[in-house]
C-alpha atoms as a PDB file:
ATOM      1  CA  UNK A   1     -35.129  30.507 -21.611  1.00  0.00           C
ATOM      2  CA  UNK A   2     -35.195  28.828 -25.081  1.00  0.00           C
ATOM      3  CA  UNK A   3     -31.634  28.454 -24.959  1.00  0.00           C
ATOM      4  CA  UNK A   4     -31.858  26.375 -21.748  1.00  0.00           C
ATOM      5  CA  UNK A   5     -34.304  24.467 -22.357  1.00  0.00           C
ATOM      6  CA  UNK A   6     -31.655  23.534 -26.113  1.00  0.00           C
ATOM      7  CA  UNK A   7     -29.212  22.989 -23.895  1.00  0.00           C
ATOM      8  CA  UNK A   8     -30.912  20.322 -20.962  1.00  0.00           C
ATOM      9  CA  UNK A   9     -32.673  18.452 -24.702  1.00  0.00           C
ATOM     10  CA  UNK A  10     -29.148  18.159 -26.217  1.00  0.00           C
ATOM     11  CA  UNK A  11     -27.280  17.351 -22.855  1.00  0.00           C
ATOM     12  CA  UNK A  12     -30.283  14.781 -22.293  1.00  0.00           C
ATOM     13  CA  UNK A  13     -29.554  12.948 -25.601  1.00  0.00           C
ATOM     14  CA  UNK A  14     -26.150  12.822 -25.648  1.00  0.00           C
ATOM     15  CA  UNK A  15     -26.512  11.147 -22.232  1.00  0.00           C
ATOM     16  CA  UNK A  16     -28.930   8.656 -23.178  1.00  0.00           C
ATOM     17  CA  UNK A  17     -26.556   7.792 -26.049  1.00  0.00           C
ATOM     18  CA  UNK A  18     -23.636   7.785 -24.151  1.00  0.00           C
ATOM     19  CA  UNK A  19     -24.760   5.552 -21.580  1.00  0.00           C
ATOM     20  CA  UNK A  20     -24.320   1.836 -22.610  1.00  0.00           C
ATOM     21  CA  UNK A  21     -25.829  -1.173 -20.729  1.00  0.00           C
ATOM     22  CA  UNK A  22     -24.877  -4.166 -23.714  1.00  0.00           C
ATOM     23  CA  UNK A  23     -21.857  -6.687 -23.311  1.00  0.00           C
ATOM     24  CA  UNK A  24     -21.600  -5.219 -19.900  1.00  0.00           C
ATOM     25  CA  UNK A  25     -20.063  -7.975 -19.055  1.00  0.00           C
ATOM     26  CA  UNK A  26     -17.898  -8.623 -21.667  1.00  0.00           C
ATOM     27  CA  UNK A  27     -16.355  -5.150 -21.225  1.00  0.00           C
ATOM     28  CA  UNK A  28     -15.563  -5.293 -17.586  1.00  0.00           C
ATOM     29  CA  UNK A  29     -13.636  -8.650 -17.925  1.00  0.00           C
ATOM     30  CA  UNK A  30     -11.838  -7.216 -21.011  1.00  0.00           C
ATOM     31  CA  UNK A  31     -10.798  -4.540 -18.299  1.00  0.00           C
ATOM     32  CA  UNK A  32      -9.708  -6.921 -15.935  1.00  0.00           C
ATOM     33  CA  UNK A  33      -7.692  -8.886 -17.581  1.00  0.00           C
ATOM     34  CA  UNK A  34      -4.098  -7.704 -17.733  1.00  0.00           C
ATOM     35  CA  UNK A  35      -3.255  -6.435 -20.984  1.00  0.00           C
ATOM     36  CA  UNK A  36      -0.048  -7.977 -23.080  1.00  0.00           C
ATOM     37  CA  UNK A  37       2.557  -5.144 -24.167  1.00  0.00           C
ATOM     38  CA  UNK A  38       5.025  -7.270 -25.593  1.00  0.00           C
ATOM     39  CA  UNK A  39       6.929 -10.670 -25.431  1.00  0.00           C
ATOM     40  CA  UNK A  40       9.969 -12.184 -25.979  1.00  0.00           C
ATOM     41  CA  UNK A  41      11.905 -15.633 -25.538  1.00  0.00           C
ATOM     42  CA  UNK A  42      14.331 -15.782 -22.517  1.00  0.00           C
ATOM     43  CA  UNK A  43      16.614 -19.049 -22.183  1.00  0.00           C
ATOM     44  CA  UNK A  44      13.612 -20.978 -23.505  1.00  0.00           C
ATOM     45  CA  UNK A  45      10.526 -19.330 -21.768  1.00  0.00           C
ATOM     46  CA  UNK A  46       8.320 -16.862 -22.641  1.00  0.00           C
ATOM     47  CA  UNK A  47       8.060 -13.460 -20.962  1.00  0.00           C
ATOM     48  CA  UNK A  48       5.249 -11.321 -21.572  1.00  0.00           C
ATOM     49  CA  UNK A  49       4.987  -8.152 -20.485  1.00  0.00           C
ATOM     50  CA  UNK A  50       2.000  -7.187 -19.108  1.00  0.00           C
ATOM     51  CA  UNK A  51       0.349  -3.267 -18.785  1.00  0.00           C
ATOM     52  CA  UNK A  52       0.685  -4.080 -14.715  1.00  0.00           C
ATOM     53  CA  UNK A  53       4.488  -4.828 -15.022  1.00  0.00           C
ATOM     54  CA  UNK A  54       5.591  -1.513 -17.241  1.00  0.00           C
ATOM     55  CA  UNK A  55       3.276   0.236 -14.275  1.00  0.00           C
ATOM     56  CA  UNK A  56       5.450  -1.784 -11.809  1.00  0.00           C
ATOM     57  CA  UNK A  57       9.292  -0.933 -13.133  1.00  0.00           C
ATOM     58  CA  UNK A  58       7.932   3.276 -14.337  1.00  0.00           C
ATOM     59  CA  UNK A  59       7.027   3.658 -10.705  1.00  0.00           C
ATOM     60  CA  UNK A  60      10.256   2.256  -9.529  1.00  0.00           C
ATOM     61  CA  UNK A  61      12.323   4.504 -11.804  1.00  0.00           C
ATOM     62  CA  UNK A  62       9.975   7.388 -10.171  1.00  0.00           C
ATOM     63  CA  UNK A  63      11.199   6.669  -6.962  1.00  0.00           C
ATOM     64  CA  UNK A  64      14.574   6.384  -7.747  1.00  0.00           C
ATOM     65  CA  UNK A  65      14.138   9.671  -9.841  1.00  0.00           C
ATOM     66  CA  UNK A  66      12.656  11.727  -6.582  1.00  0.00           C
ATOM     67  CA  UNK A  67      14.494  10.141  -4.208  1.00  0.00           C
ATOM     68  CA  UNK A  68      18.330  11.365  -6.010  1.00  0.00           C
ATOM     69  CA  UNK A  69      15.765  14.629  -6.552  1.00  0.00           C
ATOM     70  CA  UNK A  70      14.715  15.184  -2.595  1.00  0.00           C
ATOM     71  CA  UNK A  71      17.961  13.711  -1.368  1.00  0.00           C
ATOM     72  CA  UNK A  72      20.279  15.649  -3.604  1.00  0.00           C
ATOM     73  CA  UNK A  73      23.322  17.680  -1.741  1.00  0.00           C
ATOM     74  CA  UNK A  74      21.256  17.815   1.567  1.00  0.00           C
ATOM     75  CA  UNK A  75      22.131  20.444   4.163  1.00  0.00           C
ATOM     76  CA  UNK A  76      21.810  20.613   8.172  1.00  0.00           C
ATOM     77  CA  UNK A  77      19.264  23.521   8.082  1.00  0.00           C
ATOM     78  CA  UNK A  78      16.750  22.964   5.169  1.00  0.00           C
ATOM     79  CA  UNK A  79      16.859  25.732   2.722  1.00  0.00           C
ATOM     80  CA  UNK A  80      15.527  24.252  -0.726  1.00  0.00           C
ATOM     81  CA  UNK A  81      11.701  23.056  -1.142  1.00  0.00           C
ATOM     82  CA  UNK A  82      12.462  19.758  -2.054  1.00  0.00           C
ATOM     83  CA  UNK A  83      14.263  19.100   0.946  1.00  0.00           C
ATOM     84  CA  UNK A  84      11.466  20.229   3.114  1.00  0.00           C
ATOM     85  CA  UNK A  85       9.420  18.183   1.761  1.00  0.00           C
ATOM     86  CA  UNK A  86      11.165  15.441   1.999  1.00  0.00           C
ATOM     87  CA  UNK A  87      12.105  16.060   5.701  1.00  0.00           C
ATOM     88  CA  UNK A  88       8.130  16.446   6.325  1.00  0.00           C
ATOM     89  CA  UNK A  89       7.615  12.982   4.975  1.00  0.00           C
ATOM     90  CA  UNK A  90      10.632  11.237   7.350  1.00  0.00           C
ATOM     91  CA  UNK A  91       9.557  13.185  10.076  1.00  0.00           C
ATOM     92  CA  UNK A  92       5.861  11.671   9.812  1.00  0.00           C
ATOM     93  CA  UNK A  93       7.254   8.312   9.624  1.00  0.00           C
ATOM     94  CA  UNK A  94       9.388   8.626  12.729  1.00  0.00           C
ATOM     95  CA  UNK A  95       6.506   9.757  14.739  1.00  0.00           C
ATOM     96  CA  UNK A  96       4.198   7.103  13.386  1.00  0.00           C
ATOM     97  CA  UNK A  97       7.048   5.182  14.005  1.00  0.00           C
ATOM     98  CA  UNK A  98       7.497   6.293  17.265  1.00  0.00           C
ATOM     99  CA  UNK A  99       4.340   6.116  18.370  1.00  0.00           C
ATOM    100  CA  UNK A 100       4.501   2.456  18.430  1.00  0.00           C
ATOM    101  CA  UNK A 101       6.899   1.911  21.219  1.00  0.00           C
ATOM    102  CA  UNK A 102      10.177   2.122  18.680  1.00  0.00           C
ATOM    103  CA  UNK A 103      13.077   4.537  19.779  1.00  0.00           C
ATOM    104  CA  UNK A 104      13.966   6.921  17.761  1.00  0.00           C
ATOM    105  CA  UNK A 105      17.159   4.720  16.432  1.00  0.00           C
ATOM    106  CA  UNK A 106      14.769   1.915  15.700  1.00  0.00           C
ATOM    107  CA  UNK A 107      12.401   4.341  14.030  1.00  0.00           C
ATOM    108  CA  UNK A 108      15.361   5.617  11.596  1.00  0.00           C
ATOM    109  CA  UNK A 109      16.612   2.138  10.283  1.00  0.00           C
ATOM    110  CA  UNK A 110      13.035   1.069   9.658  1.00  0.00           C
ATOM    111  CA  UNK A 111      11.854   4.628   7.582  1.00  0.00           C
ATOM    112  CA  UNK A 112      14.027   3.270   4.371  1.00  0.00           C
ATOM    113  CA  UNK A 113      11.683   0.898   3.689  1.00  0.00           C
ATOM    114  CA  UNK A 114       8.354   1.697   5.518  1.00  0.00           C
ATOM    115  CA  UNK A 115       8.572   5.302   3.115  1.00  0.00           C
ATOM    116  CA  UNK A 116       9.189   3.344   0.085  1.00  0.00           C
ATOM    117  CA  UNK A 117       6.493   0.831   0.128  1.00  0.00           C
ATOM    118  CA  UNK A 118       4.263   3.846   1.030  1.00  0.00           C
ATOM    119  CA  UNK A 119       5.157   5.741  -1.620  1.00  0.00           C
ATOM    120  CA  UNK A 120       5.273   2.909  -3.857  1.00  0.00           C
ATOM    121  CA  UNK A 121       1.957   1.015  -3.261  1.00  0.00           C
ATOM    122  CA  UNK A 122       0.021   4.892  -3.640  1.00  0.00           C
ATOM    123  CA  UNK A 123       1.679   5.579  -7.035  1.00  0.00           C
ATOM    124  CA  UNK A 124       1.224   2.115  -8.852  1.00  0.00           C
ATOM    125  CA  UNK A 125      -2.435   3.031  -7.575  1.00  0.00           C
ATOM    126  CA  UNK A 126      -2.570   5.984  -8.646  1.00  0.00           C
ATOM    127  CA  UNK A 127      -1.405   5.000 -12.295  1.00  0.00           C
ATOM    128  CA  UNK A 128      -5.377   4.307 -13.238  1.00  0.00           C
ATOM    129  CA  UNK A 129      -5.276   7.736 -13.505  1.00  0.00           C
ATOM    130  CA  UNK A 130      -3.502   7.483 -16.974  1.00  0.00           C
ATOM    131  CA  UNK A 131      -5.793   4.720 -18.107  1.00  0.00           C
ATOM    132  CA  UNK A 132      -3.786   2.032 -16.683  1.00  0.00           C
ATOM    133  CA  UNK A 133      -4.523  -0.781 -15.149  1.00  0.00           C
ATOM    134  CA  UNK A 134      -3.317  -0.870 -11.144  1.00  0.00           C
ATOM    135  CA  UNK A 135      -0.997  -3.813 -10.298  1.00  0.00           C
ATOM    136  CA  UNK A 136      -2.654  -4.279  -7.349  1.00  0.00           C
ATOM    137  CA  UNK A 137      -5.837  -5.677  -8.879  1.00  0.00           C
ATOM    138  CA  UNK A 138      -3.674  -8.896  -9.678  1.00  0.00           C
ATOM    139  CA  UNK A 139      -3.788 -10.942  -6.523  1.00  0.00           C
ATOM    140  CA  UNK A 140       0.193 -11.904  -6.975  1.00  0.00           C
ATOM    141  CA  UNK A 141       1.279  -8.038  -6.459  1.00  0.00           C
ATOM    142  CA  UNK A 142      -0.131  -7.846  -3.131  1.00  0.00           C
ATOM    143  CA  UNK A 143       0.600 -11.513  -2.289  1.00  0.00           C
ATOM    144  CA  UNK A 144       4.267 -10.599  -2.806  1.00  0.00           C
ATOM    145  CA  UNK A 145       4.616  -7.195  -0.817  1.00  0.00           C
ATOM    146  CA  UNK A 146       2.572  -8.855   1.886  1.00  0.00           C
ATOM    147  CA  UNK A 147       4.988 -11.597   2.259  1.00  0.00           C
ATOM    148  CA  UNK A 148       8.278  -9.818   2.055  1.00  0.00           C
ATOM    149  CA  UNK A 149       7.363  -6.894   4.389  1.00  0.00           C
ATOM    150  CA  UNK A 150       6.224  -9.945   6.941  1.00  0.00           C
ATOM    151  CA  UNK A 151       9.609 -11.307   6.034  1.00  0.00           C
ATOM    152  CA  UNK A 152      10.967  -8.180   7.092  1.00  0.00           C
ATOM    153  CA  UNK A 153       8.827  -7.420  10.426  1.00  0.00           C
ATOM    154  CA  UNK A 154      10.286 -10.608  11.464  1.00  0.00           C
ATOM    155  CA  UNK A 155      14.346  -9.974  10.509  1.00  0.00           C
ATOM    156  CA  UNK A 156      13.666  -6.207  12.084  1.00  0.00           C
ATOM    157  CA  UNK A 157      11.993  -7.162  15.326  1.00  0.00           C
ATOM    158  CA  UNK A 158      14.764 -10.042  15.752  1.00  0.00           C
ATOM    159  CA  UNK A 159      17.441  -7.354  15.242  1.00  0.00           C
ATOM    160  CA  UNK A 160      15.702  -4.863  17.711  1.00  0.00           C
ATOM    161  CA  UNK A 161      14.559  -7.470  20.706  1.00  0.00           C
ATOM    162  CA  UNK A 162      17.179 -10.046  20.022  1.00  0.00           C
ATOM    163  CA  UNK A 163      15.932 -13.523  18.812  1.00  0.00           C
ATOM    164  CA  UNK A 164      14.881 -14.252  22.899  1.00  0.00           C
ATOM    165  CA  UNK A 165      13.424 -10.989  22.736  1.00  0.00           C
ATOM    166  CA  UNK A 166      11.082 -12.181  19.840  1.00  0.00           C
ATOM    167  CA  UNK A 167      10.472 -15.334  21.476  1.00  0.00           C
ATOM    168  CA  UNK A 168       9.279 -13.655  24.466  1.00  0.00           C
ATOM    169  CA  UNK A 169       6.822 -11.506  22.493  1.00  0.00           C
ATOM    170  CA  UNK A 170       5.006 -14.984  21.366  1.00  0.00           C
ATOM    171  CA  UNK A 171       4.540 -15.774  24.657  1.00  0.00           C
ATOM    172  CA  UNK A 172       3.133 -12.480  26.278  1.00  0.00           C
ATOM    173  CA  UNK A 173       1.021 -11.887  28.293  1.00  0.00           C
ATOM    174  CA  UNK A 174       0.604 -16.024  28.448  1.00  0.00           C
ATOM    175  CA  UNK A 175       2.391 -18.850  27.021  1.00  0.00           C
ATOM    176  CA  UNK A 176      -1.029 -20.544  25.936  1.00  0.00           C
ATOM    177  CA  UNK A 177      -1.257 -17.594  23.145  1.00  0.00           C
ATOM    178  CA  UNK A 178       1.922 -19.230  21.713  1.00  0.00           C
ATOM    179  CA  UNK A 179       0.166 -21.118  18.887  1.00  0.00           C
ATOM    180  CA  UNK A 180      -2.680 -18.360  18.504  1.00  0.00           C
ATOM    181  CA  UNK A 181       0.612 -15.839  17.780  1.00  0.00           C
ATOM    182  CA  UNK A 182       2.010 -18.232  15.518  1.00  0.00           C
ATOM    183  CA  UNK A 183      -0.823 -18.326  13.270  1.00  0.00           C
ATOM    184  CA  UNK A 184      -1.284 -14.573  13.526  1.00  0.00           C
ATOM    185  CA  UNK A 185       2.018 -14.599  11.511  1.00  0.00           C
ATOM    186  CA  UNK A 186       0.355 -16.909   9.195  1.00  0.00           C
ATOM    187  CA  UNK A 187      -2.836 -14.567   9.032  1.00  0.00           C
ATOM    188  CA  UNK A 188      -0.995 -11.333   8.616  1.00  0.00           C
ATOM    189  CA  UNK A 189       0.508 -11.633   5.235  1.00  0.00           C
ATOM    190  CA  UNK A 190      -3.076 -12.861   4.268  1.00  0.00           C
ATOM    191  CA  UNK A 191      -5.020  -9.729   6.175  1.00  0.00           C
ATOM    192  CA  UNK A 192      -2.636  -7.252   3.955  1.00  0.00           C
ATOM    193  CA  UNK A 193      -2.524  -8.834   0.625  1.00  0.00           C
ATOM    194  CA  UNK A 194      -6.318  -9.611   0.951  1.00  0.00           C
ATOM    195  CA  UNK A 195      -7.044  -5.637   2.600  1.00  0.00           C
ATOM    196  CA  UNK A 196      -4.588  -3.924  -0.498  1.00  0.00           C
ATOM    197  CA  UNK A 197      -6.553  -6.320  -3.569  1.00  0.00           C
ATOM    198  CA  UNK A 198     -10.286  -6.081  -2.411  1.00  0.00           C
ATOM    199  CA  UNK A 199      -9.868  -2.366  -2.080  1.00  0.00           C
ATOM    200  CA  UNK A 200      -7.959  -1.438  -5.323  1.00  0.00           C
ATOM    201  CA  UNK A 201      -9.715  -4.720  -7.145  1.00  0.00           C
ATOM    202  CA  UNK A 202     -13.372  -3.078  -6.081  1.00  0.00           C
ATOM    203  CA  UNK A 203     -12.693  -0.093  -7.063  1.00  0.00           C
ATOM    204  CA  UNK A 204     -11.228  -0.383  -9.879  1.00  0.00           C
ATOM    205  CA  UNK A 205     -14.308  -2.402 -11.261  1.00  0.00           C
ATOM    206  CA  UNK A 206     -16.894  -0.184  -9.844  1.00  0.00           C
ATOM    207  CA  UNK A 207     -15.117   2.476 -11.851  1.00  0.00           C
ATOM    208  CA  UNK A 208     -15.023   0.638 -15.059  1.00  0.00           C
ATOM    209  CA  UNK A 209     -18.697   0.078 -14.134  1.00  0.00           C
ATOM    210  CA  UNK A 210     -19.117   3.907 -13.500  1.00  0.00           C
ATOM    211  CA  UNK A 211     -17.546   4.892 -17.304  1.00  0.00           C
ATOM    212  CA  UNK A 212     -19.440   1.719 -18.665  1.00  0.00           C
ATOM    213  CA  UNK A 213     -23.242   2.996 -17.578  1.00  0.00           C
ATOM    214  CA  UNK A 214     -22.543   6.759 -17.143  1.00  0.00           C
ATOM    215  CA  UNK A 215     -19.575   7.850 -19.130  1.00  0.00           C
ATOM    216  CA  UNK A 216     -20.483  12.041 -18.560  1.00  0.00           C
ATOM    217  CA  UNK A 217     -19.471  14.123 -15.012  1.00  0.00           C
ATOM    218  CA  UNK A 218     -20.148  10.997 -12.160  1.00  0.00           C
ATOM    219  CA  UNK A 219     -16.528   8.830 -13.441  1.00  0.00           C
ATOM    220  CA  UNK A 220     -14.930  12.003 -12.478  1.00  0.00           C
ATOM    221  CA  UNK A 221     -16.069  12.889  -9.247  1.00  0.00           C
ATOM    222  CA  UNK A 222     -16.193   9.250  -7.779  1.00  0.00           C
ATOM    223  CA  UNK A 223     -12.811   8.605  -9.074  1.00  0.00           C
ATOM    224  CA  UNK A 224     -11.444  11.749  -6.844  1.00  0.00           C
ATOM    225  CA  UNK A 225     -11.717   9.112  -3.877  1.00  0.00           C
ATOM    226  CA  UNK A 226     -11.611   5.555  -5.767  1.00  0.00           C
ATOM    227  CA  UNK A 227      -8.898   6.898  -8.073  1.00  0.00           C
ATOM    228  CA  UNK A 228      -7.090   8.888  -5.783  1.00  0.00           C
ATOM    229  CA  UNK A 229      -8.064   9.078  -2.354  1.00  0.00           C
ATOM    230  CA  UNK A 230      -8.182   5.138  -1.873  1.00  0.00           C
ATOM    231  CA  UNK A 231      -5.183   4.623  -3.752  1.00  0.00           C
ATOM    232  CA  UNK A 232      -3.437   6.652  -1.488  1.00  0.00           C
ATOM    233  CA  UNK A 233      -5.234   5.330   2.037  1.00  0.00           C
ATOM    234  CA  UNK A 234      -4.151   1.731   0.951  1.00  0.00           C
ATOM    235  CA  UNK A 235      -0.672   2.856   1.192  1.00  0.00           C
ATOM    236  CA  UNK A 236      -1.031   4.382   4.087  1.00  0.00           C
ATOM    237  CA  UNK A 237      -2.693   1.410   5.610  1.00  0.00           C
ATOM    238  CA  UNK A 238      -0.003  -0.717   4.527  1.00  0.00           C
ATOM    239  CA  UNK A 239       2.663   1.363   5.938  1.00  0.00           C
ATOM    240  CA  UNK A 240       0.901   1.697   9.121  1.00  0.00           C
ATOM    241  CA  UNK A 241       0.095  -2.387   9.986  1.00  0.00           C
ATOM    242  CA  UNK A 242       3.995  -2.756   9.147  1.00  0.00           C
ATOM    243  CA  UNK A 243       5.080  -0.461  11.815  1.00  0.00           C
ATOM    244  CA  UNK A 244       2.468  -1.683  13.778  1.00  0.00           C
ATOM    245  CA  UNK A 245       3.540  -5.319  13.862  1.00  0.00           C
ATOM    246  CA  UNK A 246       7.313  -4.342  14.530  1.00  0.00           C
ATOM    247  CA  UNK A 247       5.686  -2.072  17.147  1.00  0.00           C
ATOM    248  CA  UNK A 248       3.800  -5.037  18.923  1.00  0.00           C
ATOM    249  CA  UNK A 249       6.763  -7.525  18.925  1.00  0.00           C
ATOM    250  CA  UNK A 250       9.359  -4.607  20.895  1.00  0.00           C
ATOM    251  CA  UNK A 251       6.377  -4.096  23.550  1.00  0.00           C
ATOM    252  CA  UNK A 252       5.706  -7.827  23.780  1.00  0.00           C
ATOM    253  CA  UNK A 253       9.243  -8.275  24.695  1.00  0.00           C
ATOM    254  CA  UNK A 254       9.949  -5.398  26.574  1.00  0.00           C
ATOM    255  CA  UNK A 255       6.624  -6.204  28.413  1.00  0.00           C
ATOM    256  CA  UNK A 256       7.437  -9.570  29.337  1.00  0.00           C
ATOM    257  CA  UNK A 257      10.754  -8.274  31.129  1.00  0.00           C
ATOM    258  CA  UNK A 258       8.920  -5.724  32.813  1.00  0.00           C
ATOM    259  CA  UNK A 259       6.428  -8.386  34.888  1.00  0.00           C
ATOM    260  CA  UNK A 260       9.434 -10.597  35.088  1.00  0.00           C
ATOM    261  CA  UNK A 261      11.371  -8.416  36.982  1.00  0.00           C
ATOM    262  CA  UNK A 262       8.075  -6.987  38.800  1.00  0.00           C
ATOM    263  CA  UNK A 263       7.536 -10.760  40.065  1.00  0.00           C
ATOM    264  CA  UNK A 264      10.932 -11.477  41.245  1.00  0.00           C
ATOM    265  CA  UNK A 265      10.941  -8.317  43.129  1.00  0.00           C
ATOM    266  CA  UNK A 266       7.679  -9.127  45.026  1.00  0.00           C
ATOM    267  CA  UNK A 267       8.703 -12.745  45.896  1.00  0.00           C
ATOM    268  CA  UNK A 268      11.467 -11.156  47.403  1.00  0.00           C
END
């Protein structure tokens, strides 16, 4: 029992010492702030290179690393691990996909990119893991993803429904929603970048919070879902509301034909 009651005193101090509540402040900006790894002069201007951009270009050389990986001599019938894993992951995607009103052509030409900026949103999240700062914490990262996949719901839905086809969709089920679907294009790139940096932004500084005040045991187990779990979701969320929106423009336009041709047959 003496031996216990060592160990709970000793554990008890070390807490006490590790846990630290001066320049709390101070610490958690230094955290936030992106961290300079190096700069140089290009044509005139400066370029620094910041912690969030080496996490930016390492997980794009991961992707293109496992995709040539997973994609490598593929066969008909599935015989390697790699491949069934990667088949599992386009498979989800088309169903998703699928489920959203998309045929199963429509659901193949949009999977490229859909996959990609899932897997590519979790991973630079998941890159705290090594003591990195996430990208996503600065506001620009998810500022640009939301407005090029927005730029690409648009170009996708056109080339699905046809540019009258899209036009319809703004207009169903009534023409008065016209400017209301307008600005929902102007709110959607603002709902995703906003959704992708409070979530990664608050948890990465509850986290630093977390190591600040109790350093021992509770960083670990929160960060299994702040750190991993979350970093993931907002991927997945992401991916989802991108389908989604090409998925509401094809039934918006497929819709409006429908009660077109239902009226025309019933005034005649």
């Amino acid at each position: 029992m003496s031996y216990i009651g060592e160990f709970f005193r000793a554990f008890g101090e070390n807490l006490i010492e590790e846990v630290k509540f001066s320049d709390m402040g101070e610490e958690i900006s230094h955290a936030i702030l992106p961290k300079s790894i190096a700069s140089f002069d290009l044509a005139g201007f400066n370029v620094v290179l910041s912690d969030a951009t080496i996490a930016t270009w390492g997980v794009m050389i991961l992707i293109t690393i496992l995709a040539i990986v997973l994609g490598y001599r593929p066969q008909r019938i599935p015989s390697s691990k790699r491949q069934q894993i990667a088949e599992i992951f386009v498979n989800t995607l088309m169903k998703l996909a699928q489920s959203t009103n998309m045929t199963y052509e429509q659901s193949e030409k949009i999977v490229p990119y859909v996959g990609t900026i899932a897997v590519f949103i979790s991973l630079t999240n998941l890159v705290v893991l090594f003591k990195i700062s996430p990208p996503a914490k600065n506001i620009a990262f998810p500022i640009a993803l939301a407005l090029f996949t927005l730029v690409y719901v648009i170009v996708m839905s056109i080339r699905f429904v046809g540019l009258k086809g899209f036009l319809k969709s703004l207009i169903y089920p009534q023409a008065a929603l016209l400017p209301f679907k307008i600005l929902d294009y102007l709110i959607k790139p603002v709902s995703l970048s906003l959704r992708l940096f409070g979530n990664i932004f608050g948890a990465y500084i509850l986290m630093e919070f977390i190591y600040l005040v109790i350093p021992i045991v509770l960083p670990g187990v929160v960060g299994l879902w702040f750190d991993i779990a979350d970093g993931i979701l907002q991927g997945v969320i992401f991916t989802y509301l991108s389908i989604t929106y090409i998925g509401e423009v094809i039934e918006g336009a497929h819709m409006y034909d429908h009660d077109r041709k239902l009226k025309e047959a019933n005034a005649h």
